[in-house]
N, C-alpha and C. Protein backbone atom coordinates (compact mmCIF):
# COMPACT_ATOMS: atom_id res chain seq x y z
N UNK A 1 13.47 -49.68 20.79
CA UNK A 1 13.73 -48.33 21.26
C UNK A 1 13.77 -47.36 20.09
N UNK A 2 14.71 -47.79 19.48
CA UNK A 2 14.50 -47.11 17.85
C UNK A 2 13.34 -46.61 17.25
N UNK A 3 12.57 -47.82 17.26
CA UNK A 3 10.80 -47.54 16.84
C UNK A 3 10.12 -46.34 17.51
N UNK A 4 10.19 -46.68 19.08
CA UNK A 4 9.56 -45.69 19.49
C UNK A 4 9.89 -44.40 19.53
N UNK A 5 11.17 -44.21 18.93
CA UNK A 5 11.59 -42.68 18.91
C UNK A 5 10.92 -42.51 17.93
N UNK A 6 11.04 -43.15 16.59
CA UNK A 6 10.50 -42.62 15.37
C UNK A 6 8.73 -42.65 15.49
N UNK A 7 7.98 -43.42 16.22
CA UNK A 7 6.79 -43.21 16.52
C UNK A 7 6.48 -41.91 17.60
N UNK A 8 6.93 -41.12 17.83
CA UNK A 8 7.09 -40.10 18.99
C UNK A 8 7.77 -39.45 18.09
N UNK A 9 8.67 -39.31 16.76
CA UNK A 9 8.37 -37.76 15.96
C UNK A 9 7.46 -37.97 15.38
N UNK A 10 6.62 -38.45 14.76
CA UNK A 10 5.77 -38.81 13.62
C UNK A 10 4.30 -38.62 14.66
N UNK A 11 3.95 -38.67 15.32
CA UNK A 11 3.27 -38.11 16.73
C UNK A 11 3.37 -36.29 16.55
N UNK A 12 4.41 -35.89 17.04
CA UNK A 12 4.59 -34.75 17.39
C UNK A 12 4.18 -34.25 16.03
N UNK A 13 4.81 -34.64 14.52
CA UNK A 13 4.53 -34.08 13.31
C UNK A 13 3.06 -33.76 13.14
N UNK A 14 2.39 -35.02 13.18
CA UNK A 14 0.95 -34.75 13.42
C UNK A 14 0.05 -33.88 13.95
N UNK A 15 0.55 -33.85 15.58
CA UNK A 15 0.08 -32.88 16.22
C UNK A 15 0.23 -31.52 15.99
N UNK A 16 1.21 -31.34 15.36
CA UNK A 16 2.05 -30.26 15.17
C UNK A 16 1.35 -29.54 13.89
N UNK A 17 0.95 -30.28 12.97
CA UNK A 17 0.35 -30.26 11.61
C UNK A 17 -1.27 -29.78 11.99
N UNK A 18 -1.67 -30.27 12.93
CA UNK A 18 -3.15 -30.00 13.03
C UNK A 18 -3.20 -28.95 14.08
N UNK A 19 -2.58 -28.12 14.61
CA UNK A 19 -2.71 -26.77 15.21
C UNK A 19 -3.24 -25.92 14.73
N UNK A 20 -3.80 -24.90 14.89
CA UNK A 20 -4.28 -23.77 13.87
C UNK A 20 -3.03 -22.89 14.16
N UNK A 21 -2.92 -22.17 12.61
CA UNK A 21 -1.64 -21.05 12.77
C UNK A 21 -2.24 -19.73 13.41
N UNK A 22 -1.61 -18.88 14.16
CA UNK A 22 -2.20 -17.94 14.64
C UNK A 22 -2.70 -16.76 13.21
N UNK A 23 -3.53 -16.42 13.58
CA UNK A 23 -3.89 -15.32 12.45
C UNK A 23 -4.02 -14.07 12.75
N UNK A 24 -3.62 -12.74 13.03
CA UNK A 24 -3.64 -12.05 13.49
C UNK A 24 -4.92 -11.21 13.41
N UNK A 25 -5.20 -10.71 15.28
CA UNK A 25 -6.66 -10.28 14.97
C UNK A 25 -6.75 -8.77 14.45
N UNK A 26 -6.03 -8.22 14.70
CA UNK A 26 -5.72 -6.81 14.24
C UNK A 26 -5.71 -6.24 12.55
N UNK A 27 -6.77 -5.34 12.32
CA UNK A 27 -6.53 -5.27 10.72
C UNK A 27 -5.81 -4.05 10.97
N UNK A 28 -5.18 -4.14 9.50
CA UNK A 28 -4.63 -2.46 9.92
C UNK A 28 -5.73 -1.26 9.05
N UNK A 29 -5.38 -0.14 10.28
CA UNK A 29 -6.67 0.96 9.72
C UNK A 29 -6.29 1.42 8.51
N UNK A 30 -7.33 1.91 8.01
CA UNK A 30 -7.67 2.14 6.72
C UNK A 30 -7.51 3.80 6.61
N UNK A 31 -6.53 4.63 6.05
CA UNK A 31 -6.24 6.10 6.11
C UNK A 31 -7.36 7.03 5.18
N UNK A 32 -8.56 7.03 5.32
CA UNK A 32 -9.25 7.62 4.63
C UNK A 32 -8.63 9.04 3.74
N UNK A 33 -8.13 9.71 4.67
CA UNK A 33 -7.48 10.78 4.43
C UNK A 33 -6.56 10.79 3.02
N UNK A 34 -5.83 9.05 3.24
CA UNK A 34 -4.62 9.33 2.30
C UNK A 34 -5.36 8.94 0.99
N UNK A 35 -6.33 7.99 1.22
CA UNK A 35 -7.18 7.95 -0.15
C UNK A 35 -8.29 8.60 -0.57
N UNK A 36 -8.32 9.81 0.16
CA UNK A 36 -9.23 10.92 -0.08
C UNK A 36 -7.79 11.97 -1.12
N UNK A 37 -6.62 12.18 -0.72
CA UNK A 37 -5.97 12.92 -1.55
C UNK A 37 -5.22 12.35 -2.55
N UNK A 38 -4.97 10.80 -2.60
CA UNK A 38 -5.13 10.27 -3.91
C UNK A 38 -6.12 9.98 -5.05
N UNK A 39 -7.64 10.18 -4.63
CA UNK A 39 -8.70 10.05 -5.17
C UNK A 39 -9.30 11.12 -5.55
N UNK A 40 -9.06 11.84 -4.69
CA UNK A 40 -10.32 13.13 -4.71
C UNK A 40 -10.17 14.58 -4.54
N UNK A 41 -8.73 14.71 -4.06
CA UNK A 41 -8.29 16.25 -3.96
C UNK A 41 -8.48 16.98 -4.89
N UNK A 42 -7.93 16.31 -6.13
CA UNK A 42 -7.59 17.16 -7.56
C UNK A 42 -8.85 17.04 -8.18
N UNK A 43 -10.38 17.35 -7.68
CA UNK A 43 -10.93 18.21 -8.44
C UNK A 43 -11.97 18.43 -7.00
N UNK A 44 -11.78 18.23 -5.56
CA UNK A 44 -12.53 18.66 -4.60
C UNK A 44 -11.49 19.51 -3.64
N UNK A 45 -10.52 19.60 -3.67
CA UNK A 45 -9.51 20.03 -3.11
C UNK A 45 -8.68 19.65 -1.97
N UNK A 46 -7.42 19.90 -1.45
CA UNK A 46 -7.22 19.48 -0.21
C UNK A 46 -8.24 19.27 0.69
N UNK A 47 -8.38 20.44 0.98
CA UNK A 47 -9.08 20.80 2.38
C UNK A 47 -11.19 20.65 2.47
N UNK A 48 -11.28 19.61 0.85
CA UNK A 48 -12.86 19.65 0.56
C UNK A 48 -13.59 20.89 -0.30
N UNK A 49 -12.45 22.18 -0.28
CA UNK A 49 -13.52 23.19 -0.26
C UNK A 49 -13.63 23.85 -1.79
N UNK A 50 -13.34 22.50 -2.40
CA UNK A 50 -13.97 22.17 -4.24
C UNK A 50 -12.91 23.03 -5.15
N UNK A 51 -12.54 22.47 -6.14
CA UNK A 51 -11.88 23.49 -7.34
C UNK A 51 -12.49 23.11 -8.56
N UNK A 52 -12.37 22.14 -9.11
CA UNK A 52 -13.48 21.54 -10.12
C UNK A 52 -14.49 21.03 -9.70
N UNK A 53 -14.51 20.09 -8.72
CA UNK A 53 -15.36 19.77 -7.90
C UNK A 53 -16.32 20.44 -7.04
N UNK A 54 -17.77 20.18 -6.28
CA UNK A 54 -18.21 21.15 -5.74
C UNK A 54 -17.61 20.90 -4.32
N UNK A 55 -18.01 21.84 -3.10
CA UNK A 55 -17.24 22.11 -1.86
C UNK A 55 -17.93 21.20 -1.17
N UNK A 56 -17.36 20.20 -0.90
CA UNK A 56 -17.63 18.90 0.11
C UNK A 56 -17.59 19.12 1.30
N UNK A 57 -17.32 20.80 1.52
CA UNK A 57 -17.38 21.07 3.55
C UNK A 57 -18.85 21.70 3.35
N UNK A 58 -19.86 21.81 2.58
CA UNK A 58 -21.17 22.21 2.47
C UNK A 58 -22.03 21.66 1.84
N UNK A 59 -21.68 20.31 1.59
CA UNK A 59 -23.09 19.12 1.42
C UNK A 59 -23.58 18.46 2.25
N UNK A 60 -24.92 18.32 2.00
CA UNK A 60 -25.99 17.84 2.87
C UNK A 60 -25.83 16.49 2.83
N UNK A 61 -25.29 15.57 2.60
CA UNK A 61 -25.06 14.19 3.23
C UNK A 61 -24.34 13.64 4.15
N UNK A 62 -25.50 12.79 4.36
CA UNK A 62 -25.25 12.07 5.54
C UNK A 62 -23.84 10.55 4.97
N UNK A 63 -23.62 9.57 5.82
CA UNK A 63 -22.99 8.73 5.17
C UNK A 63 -23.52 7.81 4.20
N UNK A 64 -24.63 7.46 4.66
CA UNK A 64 -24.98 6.35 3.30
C UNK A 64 -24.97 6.86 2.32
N UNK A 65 -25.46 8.07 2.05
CA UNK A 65 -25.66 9.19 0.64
C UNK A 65 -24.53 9.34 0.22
N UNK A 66 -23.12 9.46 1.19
CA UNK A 66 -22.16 9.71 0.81
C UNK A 66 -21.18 8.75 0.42
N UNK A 67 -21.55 7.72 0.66
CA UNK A 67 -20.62 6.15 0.19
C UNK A 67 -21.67 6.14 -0.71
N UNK A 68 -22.59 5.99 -0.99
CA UNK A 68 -23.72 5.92 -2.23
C UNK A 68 -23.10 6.48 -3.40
N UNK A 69 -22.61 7.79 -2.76
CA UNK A 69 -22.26 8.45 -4.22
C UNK A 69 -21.02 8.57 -4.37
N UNK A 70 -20.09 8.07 -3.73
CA UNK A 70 -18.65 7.77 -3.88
C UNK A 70 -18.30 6.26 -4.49
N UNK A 71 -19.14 5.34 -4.27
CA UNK A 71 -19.78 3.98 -4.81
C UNK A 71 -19.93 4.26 -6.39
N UNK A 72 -20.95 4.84 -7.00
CA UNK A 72 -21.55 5.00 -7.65
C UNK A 72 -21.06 6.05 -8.85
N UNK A 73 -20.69 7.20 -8.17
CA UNK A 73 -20.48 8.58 -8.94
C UNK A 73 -21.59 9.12 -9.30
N UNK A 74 -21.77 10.46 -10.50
CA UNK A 74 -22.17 11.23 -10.76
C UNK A 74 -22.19 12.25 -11.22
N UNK A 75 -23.05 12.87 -12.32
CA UNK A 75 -22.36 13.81 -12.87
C UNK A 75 -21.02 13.43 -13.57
N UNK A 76 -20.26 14.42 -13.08
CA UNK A 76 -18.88 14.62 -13.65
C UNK A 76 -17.60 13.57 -12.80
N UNK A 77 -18.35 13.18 -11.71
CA UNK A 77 -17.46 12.63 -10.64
C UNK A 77 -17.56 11.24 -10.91
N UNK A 78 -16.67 10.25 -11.34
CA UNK A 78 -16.36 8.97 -11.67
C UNK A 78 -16.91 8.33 -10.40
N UNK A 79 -17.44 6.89 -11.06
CA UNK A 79 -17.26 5.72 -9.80
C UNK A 79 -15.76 5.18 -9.17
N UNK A 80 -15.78 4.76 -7.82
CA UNK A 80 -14.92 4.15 -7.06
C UNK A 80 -15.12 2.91 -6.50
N UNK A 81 -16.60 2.46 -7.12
CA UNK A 81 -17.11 1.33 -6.75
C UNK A 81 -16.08 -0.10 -7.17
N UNK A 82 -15.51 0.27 -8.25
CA UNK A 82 -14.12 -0.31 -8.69
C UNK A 82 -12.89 -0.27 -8.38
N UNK A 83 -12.69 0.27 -8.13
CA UNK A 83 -11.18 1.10 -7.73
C UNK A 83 -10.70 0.60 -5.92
N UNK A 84 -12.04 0.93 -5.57
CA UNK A 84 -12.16 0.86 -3.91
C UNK A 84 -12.70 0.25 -3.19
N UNK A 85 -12.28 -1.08 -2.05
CA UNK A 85 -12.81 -1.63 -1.53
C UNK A 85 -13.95 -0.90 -0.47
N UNK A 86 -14.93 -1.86 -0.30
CA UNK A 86 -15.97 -1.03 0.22
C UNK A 86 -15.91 -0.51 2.16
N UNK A 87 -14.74 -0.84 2.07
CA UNK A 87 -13.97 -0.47 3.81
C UNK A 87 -13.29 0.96 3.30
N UNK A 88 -12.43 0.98 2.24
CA UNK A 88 -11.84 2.07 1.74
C UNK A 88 -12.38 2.87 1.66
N UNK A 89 -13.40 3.01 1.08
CA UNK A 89 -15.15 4.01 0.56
C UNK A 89 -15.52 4.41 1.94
N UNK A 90 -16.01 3.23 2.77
CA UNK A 90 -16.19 4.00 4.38
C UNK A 90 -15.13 4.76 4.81
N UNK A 91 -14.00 4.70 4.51
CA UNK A 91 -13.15 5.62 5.17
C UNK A 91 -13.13 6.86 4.56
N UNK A 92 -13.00 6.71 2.99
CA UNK A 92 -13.12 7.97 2.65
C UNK A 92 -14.63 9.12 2.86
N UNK A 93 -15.55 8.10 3.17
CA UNK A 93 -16.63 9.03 3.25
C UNK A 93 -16.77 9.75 4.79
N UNK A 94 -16.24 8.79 5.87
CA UNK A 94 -16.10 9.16 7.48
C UNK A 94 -14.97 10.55 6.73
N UNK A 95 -13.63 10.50 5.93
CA UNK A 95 -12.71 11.89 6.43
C UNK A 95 -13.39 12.82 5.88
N UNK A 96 -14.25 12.67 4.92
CA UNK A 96 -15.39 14.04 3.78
C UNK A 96 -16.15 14.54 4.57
N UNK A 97 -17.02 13.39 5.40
CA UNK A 97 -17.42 14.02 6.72
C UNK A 97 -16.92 14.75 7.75
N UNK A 98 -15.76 14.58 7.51
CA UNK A 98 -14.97 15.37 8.86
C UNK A 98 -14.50 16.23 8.64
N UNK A 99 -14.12 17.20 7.05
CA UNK A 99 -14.25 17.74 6.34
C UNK A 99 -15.47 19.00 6.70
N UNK A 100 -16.40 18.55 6.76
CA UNK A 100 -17.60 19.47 7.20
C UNK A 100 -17.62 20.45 8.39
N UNK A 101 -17.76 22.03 7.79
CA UNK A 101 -18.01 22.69 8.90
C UNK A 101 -19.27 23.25 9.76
């Protein structure tokens, strides 16, 4: 009787061991916004509409052009291709876009 208790935890351990842990499916969103004014305000401005930077509510890009060159840099404007995961970069380039009047 003994035995079989201890064969019936050593069972359950097993089973128990080979479950998958749940992983949660939910990522959490990515605030473009907040890493648009940690990144990029202080020389494009709050609101895009440039102080050192030129006015990001009146450029002609589209998004790839605009993760391209937020990727990349230019000119005077540093890369983020380092700094920023490339989900981060999409976000910041979707709020620059939204930015646009």
């Amino acid at each position: 009787m003994r035995q079989a208790g201890f064969v019936m935890v050593m069972v359950l351990f097993v089973v128990a061991s080979c479950t998958k842990k749940s992983v949660p499916t939910k990522t959490a969103a990515i605030d473009g916004g907040a890493l648009y004014r940690e990144n990029c305000a202080r020389c494009h401005g709050a609101n895009g509409t440039g102080e050192r930077g030129p006015d990001l509510t009146k450029i002609d890009y589209g998004k790839p052009e605009l993760t391209e060159a937020i990727f990349n840099g230019g000119g005077k404007m540093p890369s983020f291709g380092d700094k920023l995961t490339s989900k981060e970069i999409s976000a910041v380039a979707d709020f620059v876009l939204h930015l646009k009047k």
